[in-house]
C-alpha atoms as a PDB file:
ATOM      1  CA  UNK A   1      -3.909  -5.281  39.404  1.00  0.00           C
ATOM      2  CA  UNK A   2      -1.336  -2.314  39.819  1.00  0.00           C
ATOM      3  CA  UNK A   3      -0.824   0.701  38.512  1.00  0.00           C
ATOM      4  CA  UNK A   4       1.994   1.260  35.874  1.00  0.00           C
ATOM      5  CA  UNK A   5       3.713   4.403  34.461  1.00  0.00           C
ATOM      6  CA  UNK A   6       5.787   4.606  32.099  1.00  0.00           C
ATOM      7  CA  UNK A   7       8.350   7.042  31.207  1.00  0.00           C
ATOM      8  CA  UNK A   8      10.878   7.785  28.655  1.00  0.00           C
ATOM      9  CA  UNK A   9      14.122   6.406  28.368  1.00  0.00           C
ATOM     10  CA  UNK A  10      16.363   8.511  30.520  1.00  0.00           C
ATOM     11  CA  UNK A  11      19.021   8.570  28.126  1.00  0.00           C
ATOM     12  CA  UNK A  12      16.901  10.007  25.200  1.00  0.00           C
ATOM     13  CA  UNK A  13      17.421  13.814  25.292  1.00  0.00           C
ATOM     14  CA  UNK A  14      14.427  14.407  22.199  1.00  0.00           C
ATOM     15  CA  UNK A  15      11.703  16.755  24.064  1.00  0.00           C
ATOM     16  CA  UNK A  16       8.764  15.238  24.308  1.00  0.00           C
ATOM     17  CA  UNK A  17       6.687  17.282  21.409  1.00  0.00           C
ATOM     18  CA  UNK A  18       9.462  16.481  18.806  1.00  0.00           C
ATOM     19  CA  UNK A  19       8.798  12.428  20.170  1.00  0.00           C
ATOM     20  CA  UNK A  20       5.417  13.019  19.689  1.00  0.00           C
ATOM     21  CA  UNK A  21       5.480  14.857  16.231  1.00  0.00           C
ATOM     22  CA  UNK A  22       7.754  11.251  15.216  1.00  0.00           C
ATOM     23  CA  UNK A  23       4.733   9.160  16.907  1.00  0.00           C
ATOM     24  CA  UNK A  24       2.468  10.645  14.584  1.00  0.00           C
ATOM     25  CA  UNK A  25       4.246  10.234  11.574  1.00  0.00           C
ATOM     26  CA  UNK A  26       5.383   6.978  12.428  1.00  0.00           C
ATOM     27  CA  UNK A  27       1.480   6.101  13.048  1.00  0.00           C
ATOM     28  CA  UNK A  28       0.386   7.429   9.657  1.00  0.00           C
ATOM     29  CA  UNK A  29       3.097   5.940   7.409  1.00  0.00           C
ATOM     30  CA  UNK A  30       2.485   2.640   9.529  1.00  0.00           C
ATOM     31  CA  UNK A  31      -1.442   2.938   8.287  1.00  0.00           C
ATOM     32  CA  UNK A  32      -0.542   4.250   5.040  1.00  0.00           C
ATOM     33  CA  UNK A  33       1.632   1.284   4.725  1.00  0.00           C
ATOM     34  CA  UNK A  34      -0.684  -1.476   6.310  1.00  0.00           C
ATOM     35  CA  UNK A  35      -3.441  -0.131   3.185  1.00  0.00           C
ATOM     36  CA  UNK A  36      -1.192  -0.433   0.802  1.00  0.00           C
ATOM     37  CA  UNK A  37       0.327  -3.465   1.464  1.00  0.00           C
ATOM     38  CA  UNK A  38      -3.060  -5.037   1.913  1.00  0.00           C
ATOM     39  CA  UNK A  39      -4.496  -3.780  -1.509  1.00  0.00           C
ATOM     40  CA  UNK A  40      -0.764  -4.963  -3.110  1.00  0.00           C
ATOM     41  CA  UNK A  41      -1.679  -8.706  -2.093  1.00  0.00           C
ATOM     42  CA  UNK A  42      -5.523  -8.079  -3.239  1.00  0.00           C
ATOM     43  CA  UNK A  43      -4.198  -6.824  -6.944  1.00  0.00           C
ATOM     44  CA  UNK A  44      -1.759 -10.068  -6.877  1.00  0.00           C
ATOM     45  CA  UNK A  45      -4.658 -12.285  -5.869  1.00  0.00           C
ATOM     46  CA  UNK A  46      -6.280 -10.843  -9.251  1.00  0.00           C
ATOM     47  CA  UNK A  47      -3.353 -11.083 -10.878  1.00  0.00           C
ATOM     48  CA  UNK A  48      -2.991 -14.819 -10.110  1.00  0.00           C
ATOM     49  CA  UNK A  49      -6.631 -15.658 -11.010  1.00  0.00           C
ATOM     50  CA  UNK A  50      -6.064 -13.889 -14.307  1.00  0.00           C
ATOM     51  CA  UNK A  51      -2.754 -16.117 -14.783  1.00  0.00           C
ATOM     52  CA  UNK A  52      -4.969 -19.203 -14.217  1.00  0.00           C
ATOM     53  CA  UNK A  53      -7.955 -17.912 -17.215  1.00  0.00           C
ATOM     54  CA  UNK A  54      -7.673 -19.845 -20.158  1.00  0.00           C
ATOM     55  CA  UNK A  55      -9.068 -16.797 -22.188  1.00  0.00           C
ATOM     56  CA  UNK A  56      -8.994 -16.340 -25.680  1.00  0.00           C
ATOM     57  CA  UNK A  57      -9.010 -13.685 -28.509  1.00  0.00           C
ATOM     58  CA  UNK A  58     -10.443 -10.026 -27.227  1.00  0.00           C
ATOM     59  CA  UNK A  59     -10.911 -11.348 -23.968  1.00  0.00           C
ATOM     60  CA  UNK A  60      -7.417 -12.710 -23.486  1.00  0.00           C
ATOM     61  CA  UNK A  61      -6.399  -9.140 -24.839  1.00  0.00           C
ATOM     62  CA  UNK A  62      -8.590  -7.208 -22.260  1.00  0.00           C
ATOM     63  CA  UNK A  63      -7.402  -9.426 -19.151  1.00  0.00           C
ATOM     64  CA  UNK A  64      -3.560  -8.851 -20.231  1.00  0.00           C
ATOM     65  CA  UNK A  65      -4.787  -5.057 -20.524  1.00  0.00           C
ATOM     66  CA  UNK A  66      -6.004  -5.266 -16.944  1.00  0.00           C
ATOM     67  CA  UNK A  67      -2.856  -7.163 -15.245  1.00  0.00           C
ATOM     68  CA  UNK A  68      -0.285  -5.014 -16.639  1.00  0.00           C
ATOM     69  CA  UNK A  69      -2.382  -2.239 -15.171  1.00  0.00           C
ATOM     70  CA  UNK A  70      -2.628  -3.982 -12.443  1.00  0.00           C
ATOM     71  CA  UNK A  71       1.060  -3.919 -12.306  1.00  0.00           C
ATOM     72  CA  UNK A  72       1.714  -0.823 -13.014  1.00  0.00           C
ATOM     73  CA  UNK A  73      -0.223   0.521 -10.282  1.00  0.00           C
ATOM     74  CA  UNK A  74       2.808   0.661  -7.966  1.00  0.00           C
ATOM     75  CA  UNK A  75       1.124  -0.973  -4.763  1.00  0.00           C
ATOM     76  CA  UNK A  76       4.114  -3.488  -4.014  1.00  0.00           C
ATOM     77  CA  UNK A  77       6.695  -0.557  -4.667  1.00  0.00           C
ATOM     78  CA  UNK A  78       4.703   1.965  -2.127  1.00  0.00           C
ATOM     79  CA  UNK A  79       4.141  -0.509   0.442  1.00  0.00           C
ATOM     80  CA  UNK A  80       7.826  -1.395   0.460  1.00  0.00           C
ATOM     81  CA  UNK A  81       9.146   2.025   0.604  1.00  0.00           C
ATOM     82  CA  UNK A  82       6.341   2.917   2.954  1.00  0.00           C
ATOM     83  CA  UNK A  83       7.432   0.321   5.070  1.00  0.00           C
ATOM     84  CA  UNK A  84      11.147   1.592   5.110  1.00  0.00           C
ATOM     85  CA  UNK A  85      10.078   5.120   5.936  1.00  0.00           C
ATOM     86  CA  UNK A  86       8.495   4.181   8.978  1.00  0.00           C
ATOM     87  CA  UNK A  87      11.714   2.298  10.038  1.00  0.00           C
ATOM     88  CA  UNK A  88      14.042   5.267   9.507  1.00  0.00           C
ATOM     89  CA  UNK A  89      11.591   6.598  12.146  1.00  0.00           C
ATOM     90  CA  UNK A  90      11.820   4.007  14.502  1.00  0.00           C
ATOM     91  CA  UNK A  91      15.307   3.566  13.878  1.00  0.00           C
ATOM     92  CA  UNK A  92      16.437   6.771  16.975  1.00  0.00           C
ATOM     93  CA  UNK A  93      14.884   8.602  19.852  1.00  0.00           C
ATOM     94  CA  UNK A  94      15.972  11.717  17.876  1.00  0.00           C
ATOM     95  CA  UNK A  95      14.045  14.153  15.591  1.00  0.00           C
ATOM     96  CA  UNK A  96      13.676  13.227  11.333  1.00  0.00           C
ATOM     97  CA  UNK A  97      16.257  15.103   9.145  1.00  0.00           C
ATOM     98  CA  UNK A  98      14.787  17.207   6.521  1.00  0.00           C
ATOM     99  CA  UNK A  99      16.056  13.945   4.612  1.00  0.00           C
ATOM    100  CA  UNK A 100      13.866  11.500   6.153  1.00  0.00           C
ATOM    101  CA  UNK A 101      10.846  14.254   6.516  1.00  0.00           C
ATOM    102  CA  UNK A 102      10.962  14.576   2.126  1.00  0.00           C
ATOM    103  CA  UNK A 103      11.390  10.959   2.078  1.00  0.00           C
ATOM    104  CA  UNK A 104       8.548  10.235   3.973  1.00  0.00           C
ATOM    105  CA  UNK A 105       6.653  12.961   2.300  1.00  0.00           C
ATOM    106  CA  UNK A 106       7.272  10.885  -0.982  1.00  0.00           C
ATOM    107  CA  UNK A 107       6.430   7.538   0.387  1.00  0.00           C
ATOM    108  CA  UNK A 108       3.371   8.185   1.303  1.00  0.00           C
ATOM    109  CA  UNK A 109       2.409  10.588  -1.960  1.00  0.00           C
ATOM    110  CA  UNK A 110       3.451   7.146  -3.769  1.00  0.00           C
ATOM    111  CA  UNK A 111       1.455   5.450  -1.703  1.00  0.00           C
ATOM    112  CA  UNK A 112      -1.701   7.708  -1.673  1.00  0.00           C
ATOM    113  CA  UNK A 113      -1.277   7.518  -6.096  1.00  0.00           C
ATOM    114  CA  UNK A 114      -0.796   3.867  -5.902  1.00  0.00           C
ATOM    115  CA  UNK A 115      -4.087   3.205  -3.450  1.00  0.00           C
ATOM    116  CA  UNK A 116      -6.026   5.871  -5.923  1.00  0.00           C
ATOM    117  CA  UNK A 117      -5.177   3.728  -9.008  1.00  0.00           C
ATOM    118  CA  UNK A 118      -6.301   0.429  -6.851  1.00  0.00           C
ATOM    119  CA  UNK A 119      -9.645   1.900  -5.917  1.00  0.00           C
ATOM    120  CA  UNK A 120     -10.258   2.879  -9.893  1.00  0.00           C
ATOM    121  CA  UNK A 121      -9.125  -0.672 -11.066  1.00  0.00           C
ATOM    122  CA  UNK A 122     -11.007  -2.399  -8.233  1.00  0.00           C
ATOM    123  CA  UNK A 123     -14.311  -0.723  -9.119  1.00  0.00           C
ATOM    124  CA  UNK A 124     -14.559   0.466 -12.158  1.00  0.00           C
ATOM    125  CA  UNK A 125     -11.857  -1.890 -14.160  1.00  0.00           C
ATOM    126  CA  UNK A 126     -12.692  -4.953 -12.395  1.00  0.00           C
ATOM    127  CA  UNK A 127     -16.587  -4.380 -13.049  1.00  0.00           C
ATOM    128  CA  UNK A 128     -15.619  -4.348 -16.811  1.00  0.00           C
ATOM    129  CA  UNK A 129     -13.165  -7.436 -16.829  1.00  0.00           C
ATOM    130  CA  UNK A 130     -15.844  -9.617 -15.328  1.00  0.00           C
ATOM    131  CA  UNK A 131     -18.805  -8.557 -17.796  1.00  0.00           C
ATOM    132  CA  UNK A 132     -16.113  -9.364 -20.066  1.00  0.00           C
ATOM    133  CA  UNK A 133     -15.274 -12.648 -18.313  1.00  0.00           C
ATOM    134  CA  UNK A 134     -18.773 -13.489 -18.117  1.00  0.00           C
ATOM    135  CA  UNK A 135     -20.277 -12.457 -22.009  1.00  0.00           C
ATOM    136  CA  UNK A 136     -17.486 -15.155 -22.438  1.00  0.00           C
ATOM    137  CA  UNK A 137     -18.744 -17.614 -20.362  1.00  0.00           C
ATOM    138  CA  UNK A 138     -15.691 -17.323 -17.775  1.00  0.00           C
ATOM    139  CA  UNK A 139     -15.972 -17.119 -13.813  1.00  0.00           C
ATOM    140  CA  UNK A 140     -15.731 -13.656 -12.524  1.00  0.00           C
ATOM    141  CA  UNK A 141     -12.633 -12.020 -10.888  1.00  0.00           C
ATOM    142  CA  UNK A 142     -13.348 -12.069  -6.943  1.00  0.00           C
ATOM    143  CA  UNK A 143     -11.330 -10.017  -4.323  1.00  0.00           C
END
């Protein structure tokens, strides 16, 4: 083994705080984006189980209930632009505009509301869709 340093690219001119002040908020919207992203394929999941229910009359009427809020939760939406923050970040050695800063800013509020929703349909809304599903003698909703 060897020792290895590394140093910044000569050619950026960005002090090193401002580069670390983007690290961090590249790190953040990068996690904020990785949640989001994964709870956006776990709402689809229950979305395509839903799609595959042959439910009928009230039931039929609570599980459309429950997929268009699923849909409405704006997961997909706030992992996308969550995602395209973070590469306006990466995208120069230089420090955010006060553009990219609010738009960041945004994207991850989204993306905080979006995550809250989630965590109230995945508990508390998916608990009631499957003692619906099952006082109908349907299989449960799984994430």
């Amino acid at each position: 083994s060897q020792p290895l340093t590394v140093k910044q690219d000569p050619r950026v001119k960005t002090p090193a705080l401002v580069m670390q002040q983007v690290y961090t908020a590249t790190n953040a919207t990068y996690y904020d984006a990785v949640a989001t992203g994964e709870a956006a394929r776990a709402a689809q999941s229950l979305r395509d189980q839903i799609a595959k229910l042959g439910a009928t009359g009230d039931t039929a009427k609570a599980l459309a209930a429950f997929d268009t809020q699923l849909a409405d939760a704006g997961l997909a939406a706030a992992a996308t632009a969550l995602g395209g923050a973070m590469n306006q970040l990466q995208s120069a050695d230089v420090q955010p505009t006060d553009l990219q800063m609010k738009a960041i800013t945004t994207a991850r509020a989204a993306g905080a509301a979006a995550l809250t929703k989630w965590t109230v349909l995945k508990t508390t809304g998916l608990a009631a869709i499957n003692a619906k599903l099952k006082a109908s003698g349907l299989a449960a909703l799984t994430l």
